[in-house]
N, C-alpha and C. Protein backbone atom coordinates (compact mmCIF):
# COMPACT_ATOMS: atom_id res chain seq x y z
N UNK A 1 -12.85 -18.32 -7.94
CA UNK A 1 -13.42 -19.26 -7.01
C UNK A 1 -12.89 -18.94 -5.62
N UNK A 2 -13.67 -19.00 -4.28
CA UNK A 2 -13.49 -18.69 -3.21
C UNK A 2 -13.04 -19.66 -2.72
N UNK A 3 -11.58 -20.21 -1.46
CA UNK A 3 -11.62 -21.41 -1.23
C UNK A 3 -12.17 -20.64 0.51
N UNK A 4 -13.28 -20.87 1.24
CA UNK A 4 -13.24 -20.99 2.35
C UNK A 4 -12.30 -21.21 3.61
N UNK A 5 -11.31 -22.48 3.07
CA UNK A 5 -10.62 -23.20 3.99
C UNK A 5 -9.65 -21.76 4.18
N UNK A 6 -8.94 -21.44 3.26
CA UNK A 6 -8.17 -20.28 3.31
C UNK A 6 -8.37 -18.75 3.16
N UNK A 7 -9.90 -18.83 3.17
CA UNK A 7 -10.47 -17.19 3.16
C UNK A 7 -10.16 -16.56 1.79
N UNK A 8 -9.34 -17.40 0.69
CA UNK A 8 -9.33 -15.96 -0.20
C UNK A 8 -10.07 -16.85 -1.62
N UNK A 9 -9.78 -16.08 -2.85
CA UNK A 9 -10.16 -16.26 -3.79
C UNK A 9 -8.83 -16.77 -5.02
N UNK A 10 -9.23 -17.05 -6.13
CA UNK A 10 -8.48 -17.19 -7.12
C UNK A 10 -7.24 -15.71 -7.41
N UNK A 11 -8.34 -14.43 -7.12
CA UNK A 11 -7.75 -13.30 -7.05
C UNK A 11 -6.86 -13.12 -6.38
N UNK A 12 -6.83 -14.01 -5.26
CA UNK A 12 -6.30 -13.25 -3.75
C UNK A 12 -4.76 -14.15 -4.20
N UNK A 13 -4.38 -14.72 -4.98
CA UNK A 13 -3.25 -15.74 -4.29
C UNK A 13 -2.38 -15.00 -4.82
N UNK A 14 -1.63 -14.73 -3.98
CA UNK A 14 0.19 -13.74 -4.37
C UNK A 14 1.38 -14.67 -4.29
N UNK A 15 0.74 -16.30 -4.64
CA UNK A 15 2.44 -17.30 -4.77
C UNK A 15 3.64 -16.62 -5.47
N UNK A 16 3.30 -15.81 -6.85
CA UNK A 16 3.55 -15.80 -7.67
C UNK A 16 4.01 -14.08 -7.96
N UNK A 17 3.85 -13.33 -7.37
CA UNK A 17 4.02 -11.95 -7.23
C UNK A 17 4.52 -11.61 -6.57
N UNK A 18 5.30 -10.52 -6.97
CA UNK A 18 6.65 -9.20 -6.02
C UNK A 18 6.15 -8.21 -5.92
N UNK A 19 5.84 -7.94 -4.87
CA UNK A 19 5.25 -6.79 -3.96
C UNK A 19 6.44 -5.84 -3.63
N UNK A 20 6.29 -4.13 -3.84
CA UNK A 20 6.82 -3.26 -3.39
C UNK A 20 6.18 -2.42 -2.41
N UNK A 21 6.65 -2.48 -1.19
CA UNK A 21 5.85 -1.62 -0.53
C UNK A 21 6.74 -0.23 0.12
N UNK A 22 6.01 0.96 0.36
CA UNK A 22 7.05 2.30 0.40
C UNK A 22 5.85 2.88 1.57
N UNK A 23 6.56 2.93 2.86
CA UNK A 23 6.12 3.51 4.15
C UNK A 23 6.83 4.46 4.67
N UNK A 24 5.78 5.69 4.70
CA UNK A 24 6.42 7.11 5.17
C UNK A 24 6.37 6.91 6.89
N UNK A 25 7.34 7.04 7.52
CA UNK A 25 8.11 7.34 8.50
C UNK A 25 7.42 8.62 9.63
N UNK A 26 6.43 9.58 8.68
CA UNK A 26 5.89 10.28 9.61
C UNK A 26 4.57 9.48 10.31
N UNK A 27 4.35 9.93 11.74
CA UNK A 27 2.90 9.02 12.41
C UNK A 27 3.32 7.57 12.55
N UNK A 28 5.01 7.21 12.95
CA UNK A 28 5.72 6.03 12.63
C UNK A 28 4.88 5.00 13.00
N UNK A 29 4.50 5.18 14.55
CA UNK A 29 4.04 4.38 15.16
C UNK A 29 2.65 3.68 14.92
N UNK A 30 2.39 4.48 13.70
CA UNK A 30 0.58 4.37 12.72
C UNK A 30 1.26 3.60 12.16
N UNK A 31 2.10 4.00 10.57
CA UNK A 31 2.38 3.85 9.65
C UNK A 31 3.06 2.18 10.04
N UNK A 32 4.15 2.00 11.01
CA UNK A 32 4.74 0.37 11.29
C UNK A 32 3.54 -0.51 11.83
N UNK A 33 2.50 -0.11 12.27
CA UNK A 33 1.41 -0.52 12.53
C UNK A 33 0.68 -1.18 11.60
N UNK A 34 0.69 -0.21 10.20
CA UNK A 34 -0.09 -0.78 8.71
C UNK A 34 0.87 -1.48 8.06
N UNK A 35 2.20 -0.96 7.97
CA UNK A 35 3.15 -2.38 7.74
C UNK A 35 3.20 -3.46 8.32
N UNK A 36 3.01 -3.90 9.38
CA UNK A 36 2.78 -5.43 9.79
C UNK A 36 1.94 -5.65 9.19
N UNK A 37 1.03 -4.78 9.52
CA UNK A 37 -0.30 -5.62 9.03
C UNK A 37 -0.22 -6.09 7.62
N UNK A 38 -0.04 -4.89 6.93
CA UNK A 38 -0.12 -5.61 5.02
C UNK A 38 1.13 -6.41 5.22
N UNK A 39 2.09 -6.47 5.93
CA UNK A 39 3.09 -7.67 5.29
C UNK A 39 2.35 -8.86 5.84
N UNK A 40 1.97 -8.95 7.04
CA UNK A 40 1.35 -10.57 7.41
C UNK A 40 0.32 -10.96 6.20
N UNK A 41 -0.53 -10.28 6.16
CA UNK A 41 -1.61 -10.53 4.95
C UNK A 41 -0.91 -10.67 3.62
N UNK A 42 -0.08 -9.87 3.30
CA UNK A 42 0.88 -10.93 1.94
C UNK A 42 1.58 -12.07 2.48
N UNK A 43 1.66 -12.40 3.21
CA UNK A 43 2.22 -13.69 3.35
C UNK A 43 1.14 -14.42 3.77
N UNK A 44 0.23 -14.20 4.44
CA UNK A 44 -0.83 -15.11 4.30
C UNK A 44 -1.88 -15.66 2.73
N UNK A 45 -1.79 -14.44 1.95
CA UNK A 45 -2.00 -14.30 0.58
C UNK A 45 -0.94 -15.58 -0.43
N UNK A 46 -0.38 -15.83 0.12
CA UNK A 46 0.85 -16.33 -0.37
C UNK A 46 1.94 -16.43 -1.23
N UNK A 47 2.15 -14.58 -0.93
CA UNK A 47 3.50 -13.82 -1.32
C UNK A 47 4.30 -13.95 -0.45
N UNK A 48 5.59 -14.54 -0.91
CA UNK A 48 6.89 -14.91 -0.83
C UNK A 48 7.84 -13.74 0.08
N UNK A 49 8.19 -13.95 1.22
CA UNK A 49 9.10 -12.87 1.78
C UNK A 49 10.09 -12.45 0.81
N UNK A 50 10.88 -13.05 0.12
CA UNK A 50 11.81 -13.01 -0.87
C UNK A 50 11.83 -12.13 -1.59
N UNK A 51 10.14 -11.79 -2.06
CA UNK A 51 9.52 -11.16 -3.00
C UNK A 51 8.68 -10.07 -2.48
N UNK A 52 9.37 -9.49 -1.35
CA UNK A 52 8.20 -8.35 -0.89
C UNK A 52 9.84 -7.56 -0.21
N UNK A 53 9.77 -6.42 -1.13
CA UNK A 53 10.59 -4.95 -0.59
C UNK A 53 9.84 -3.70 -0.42
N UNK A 54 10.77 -3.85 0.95
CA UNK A 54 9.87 -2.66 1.89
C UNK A 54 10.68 -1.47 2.20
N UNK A 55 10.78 -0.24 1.55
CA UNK A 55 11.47 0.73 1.97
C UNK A 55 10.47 1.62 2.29
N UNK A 56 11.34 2.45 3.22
CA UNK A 56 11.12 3.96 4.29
C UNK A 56 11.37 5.05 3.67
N UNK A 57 10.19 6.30 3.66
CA UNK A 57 10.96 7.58 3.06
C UNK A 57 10.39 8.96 4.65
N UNK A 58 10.83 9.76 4.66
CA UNK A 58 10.20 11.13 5.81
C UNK A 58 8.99 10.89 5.76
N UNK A 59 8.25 10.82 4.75
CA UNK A 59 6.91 11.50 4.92
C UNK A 59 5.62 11.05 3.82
N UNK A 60 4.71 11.32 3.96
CA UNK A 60 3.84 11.19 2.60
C UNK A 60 4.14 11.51 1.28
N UNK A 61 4.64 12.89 1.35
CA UNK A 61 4.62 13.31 0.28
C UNK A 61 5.94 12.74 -0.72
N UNK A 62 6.92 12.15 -0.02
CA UNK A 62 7.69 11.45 -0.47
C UNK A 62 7.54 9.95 -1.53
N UNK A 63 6.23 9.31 -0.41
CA UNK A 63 6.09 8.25 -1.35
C UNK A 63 5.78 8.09 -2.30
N UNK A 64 5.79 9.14 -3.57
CA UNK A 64 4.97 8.74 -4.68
C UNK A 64 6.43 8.85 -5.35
N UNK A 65 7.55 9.17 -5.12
CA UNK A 65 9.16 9.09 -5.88
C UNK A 65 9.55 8.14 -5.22
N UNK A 66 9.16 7.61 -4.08
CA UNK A 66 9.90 6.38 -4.11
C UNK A 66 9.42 4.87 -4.74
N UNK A 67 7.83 5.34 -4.61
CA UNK A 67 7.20 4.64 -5.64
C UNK A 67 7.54 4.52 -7.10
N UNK A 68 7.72 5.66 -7.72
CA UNK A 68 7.98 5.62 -8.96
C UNK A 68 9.50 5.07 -9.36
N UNK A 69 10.36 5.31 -8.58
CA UNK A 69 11.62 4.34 -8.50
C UNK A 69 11.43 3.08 -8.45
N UNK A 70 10.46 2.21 -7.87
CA UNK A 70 10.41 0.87 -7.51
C UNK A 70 9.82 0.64 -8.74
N UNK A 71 8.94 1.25 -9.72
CA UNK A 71 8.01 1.18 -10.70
C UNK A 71 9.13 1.18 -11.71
N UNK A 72 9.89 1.69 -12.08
CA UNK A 72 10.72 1.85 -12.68
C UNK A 72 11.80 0.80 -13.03
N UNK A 73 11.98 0.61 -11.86
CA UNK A 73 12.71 -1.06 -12.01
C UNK A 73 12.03 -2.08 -13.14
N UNK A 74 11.05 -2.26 -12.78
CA UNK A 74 10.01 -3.10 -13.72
C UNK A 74 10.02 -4.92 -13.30
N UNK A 75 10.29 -4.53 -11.88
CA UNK A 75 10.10 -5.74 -11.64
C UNK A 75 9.04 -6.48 -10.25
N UNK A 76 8.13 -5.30 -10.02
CA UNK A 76 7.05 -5.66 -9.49
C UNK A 76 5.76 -5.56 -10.13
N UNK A 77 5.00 -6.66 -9.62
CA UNK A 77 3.79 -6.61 -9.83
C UNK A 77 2.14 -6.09 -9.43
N UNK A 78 3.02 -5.12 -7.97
CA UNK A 78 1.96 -4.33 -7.59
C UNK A 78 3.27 -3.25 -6.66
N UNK A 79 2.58 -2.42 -6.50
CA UNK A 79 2.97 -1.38 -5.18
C UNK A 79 1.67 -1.19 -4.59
N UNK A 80 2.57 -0.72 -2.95
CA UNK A 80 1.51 -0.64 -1.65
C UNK A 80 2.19 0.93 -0.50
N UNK A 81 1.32 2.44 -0.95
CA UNK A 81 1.79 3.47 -0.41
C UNK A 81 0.87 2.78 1.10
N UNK A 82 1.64 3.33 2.30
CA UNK A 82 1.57 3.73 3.33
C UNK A 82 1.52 4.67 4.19
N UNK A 83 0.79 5.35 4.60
CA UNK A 83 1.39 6.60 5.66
C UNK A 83 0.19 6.89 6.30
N UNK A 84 0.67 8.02 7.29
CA UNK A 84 -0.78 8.62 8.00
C UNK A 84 -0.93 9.60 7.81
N UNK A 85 -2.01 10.39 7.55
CA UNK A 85 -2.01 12.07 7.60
C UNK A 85 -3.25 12.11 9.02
N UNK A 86 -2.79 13.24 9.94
CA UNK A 86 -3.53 13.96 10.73
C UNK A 86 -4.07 15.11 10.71
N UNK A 87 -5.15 15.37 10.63
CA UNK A 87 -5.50 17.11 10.41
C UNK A 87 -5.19 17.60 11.88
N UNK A 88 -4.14 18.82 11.10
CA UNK A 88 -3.53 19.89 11.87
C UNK A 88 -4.75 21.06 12.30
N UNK A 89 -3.86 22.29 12.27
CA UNK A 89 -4.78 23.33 12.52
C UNK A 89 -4.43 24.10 11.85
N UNK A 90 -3.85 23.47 10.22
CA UNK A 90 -3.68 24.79 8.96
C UNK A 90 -3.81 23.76 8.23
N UNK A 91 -3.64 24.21 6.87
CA UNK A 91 -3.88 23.92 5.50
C UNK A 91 -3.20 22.89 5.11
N UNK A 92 -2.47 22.51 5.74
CA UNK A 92 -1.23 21.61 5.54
C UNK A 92 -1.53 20.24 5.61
N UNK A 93 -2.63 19.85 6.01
CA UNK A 93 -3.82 18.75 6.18
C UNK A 93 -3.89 18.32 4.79
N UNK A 94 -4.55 19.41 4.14
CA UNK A 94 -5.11 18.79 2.57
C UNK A 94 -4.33 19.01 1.24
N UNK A 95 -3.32 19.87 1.92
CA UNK A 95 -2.06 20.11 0.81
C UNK A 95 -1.74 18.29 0.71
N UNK A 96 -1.34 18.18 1.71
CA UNK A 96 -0.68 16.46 2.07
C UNK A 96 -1.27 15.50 1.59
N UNK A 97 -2.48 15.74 2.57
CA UNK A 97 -3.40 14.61 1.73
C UNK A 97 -3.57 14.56 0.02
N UNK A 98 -3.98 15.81 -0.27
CA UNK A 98 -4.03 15.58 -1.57
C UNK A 98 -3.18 15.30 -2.71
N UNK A 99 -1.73 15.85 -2.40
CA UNK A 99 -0.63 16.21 -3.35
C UNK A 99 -0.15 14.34 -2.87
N UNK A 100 -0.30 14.16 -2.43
CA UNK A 100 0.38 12.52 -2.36
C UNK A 100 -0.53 11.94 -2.66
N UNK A 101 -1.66 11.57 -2.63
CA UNK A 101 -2.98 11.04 -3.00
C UNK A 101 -2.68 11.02 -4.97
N UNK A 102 -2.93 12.33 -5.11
CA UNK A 102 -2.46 12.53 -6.91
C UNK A 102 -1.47 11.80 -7.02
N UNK A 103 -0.29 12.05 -6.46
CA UNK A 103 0.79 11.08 -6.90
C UNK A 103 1.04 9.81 -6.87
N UNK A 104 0.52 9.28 -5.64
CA UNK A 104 0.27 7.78 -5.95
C UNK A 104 -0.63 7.40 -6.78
N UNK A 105 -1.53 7.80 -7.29
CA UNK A 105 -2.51 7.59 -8.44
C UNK A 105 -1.97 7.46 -10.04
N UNK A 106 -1.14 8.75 -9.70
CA UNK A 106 -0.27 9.08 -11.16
C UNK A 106 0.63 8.27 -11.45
N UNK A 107 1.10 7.83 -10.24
CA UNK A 107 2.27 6.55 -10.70
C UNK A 107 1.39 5.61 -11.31
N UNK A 108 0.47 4.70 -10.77
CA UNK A 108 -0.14 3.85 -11.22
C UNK A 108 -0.56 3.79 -12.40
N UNK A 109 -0.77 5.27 -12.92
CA UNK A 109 -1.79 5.59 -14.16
C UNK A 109 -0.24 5.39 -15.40
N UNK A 110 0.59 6.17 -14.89
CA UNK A 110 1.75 5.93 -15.77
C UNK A 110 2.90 4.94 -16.09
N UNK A 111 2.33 3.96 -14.85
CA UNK A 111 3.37 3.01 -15.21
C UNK A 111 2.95 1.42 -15.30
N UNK A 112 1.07 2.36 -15.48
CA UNK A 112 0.40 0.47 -15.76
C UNK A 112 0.59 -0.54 -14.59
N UNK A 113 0.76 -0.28 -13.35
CA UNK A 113 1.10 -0.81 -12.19
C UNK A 113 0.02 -0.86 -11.09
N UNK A 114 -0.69 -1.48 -10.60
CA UNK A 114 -1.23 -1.38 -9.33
C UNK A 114 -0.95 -1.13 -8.28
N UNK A 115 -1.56 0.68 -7.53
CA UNK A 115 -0.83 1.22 -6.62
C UNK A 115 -1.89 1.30 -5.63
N UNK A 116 -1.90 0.09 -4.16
CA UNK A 116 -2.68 0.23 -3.14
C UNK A 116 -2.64 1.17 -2.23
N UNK A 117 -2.93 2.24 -2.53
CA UNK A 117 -3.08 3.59 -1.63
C UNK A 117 -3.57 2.98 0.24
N UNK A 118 -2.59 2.95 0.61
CA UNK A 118 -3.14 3.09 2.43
C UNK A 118 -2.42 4.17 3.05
N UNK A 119 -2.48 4.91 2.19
CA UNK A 119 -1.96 6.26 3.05
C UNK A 119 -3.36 7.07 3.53
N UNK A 120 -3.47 6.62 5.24
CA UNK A 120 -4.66 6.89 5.88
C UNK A 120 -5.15 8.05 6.35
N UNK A 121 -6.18 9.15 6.25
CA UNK A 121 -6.26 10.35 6.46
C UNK A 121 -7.03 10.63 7.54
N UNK A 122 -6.74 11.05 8.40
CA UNK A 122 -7.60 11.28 9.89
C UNK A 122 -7.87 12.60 10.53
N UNK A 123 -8.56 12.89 11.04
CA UNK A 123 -8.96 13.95 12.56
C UNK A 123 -8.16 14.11 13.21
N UNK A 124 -7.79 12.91 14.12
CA UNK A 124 -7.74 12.95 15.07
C UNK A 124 -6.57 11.28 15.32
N UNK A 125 -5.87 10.99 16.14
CA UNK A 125 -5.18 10.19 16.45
C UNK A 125 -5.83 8.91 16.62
N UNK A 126 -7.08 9.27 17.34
CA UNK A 126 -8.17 7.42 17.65
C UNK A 126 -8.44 7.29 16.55
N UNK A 127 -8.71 8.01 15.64
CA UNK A 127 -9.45 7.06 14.61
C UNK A 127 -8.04 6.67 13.53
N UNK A 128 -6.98 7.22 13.30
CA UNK A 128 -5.86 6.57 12.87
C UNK A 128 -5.62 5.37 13.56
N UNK A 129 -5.13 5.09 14.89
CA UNK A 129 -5.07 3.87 15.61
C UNK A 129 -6.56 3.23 15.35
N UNK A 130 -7.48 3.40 14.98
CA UNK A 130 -8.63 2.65 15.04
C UNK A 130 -8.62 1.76 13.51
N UNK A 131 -7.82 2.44 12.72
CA UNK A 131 -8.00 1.93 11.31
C UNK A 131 -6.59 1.60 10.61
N UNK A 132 -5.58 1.73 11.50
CA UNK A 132 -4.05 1.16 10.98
C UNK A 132 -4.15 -0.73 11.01
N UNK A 133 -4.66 -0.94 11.30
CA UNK A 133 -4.65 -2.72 11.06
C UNK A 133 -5.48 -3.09 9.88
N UNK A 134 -6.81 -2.44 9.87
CA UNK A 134 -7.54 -3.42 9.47
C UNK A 134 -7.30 -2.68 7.16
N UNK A 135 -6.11 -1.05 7.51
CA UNK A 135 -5.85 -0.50 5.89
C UNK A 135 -5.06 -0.86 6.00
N UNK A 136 -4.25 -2.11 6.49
CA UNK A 136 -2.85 -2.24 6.21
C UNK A 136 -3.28 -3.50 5.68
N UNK A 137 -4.54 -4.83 5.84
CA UNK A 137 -4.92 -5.48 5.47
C UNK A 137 -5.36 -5.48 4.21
N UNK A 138 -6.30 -4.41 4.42
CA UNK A 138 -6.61 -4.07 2.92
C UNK A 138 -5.70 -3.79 1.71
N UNK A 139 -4.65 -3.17 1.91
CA UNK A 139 -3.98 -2.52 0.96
C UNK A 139 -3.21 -4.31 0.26
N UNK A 140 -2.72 -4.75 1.27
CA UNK A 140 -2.29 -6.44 0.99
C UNK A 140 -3.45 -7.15 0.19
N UNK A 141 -4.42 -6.80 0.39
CA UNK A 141 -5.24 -7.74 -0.24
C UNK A 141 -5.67 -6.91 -1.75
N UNK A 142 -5.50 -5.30 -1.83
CA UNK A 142 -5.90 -4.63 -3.20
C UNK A 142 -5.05 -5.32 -4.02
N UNK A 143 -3.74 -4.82 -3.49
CA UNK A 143 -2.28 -5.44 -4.41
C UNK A 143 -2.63 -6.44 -4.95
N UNK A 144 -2.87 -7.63 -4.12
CA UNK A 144 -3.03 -9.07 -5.19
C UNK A 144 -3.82 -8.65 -6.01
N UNK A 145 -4.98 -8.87 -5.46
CA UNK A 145 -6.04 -9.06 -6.38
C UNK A 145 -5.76 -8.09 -7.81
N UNK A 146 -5.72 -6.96 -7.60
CA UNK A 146 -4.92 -5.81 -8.55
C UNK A 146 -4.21 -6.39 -9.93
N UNK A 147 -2.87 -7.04 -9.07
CA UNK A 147 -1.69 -7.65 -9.97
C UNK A 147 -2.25 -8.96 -10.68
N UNK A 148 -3.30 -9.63 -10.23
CA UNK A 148 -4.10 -11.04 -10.61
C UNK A 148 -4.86 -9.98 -11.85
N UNK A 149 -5.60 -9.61 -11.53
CA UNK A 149 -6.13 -9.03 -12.75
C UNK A 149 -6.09 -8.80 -13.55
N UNK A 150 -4.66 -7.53 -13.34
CA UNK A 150 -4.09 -7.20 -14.51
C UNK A 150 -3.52 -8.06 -15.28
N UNK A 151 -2.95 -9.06 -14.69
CA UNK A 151 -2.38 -10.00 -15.91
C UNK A 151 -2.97 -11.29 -16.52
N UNK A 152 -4.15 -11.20 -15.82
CA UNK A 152 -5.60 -11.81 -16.44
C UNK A 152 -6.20 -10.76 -17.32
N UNK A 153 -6.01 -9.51 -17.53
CA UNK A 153 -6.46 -8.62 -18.67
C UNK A 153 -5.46 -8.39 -19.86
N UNK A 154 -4.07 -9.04 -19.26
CA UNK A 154 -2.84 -8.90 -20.41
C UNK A 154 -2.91 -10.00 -21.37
């Protein structure tokens, strides 16, 4: 059920859920950009500061081990990757993109966990700044709904 007054759904409510979120440090000024954003939106969701850990690793390709550490714990109910990739002028573009892309996927797939990929892939710098608010929103709002699900399918 949708409540209007508060914009979300039955899906959307995170009273009740611990959020891990893991933000790569490269494109900082992107990447702290999509962290505000998904943390305001879990707390507007109404996930608990208490209940939302946020660690830093170098880079993209990092976050899918620091993910899998937080997964490991077994005491969240969703994870939320972060980062930016920029295409360079070598190969190193889609090595990145892709090899972290797989891995945040693979965590999810292996540890039965909902993993909101906002690790954002760009051209060019405007269109990263053009889309760091509104995937940092999103990724806050996959998570719930995600972690609602799943334990409406358990």
């Amino acid at each position: 059920m949708f409540d209007a007054q508060k914009g979300t759904s039955d899906k959307q409510v995170g009273s009740k859920l611990r959020i891990g979120i893991v933000q790569a440090r490269w494109n900082e000024n992107i990447t702290s950009t999509l962290a505000a954003a998904c943390r305001a939106e879990l707390l507007r969701l109404g996930v608990q500061e208490q209940h939302i850990r946020h660690v830093l690793v170098p880079g993209a390709l990092e976050v899918p081990t620091a993910l899998q550490a937080l997964a490991e714990r077994d005491e969240f109910d969703a994870l939320i990757a972060l980062g930016c990739i920029i295409r360079g002028e070598t190969y190193h573009f889609e090595l990145v993109a892709n090899e972290s892309g797989a891995g945040v996927t693979r965590i999810a797939l292996d540890y039965q966990i909902p993993v909101a990929n906002a690790i954002i892939t760009t051209e060019n710098l405007e269109q990263a700044v053009a889309r760091q608010t509104e995937k940092g929103v999103d990724a806050a709002r996959v998570a719930v709904e995600m972690a609602n699900l799943l334990e409406e399918l358990s």
